[in-house]
C-alpha atoms as a PDB file:
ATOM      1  CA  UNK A   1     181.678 205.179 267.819  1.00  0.00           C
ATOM      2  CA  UNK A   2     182.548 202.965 264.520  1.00  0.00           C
ATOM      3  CA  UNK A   3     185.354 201.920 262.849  1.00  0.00           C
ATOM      4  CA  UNK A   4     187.857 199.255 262.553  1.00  0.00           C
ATOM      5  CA  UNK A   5     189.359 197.259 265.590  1.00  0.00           C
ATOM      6  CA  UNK A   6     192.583 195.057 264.816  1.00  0.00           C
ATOM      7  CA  UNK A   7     193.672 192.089 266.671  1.00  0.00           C
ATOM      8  CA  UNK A   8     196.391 189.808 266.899  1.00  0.00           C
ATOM      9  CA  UNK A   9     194.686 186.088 267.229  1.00  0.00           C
ATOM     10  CA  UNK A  10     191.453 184.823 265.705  1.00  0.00           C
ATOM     11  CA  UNK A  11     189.850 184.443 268.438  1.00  0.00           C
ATOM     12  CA  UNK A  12     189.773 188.172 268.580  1.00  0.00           C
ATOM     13  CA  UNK A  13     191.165 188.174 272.195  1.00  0.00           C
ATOM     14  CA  UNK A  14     194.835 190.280 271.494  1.00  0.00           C
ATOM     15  CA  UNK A  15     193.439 193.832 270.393  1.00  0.00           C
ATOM     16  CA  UNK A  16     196.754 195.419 268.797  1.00  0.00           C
ATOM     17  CA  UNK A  17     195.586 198.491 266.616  1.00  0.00           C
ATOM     18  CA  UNK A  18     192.418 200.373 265.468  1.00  0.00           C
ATOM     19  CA  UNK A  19     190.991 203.303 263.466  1.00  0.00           C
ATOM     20  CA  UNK A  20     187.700 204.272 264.780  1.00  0.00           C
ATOM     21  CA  UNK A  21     185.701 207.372 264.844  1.00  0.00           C
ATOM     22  CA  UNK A  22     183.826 208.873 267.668  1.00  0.00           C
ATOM     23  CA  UNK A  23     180.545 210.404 268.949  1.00  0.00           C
ATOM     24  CA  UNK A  24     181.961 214.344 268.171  1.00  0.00           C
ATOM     25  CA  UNK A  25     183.564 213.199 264.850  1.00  0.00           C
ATOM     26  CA  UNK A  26     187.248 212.765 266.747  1.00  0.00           C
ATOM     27  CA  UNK A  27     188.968 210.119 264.678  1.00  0.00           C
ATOM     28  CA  UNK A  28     191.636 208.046 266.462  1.00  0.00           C
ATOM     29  CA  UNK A  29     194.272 205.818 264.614  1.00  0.00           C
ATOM     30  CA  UNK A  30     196.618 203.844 266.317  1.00  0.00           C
ATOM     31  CA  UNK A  31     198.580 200.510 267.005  1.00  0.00           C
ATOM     32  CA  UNK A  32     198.970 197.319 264.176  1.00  0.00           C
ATOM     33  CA  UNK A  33     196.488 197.753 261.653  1.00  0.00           C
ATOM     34  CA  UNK A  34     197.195 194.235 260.074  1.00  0.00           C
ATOM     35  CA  UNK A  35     195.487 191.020 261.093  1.00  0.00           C
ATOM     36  CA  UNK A  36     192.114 190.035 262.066  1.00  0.00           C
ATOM     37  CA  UNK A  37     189.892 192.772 261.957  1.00  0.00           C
ATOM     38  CA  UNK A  38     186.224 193.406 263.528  1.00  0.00           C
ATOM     39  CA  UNK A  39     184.193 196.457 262.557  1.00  0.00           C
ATOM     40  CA  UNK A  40     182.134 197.765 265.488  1.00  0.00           C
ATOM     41  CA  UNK A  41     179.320 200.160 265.602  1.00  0.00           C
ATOM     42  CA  UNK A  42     178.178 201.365 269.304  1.00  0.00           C
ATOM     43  CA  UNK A  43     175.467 203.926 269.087  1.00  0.00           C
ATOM     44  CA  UNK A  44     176.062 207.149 270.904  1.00  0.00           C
ATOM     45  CA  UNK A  45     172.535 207.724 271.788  1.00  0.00           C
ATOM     46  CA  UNK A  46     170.579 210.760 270.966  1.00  0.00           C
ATOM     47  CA  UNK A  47     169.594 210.414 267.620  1.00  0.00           C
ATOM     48  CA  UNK A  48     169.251 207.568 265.212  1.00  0.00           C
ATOM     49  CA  UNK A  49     172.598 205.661 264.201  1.00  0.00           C
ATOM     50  CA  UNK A  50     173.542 203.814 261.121  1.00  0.00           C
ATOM     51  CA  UNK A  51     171.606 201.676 259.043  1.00  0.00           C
END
């Protein structure tokens, strides 16, 4: 999975939105997507992930 994860505070506790794809290609889009944002990448194992 990748993608953007949205959160309410700074201190990145509040998660509030996202937009984040995963393993099969499934993108899922939902919540606040306004202000402080983290992009994640957790491999899905299998094969090599992003560089």
């Amino acid at each position: 999975m990748c993608g953007w994860l949205y959160f309410s505070d700074a201190a990145r506790t509040q998660q509030q939105g996202g937009h984040t794809t995963n393993c099969q290609g499934v993108v899922l889009d939902w919540g606040i997507k306004a202000g402080y944002s983290t992009y994640i990448v957790q491999g899905c194992g299998g094969g090599p992930g992003p560089v």
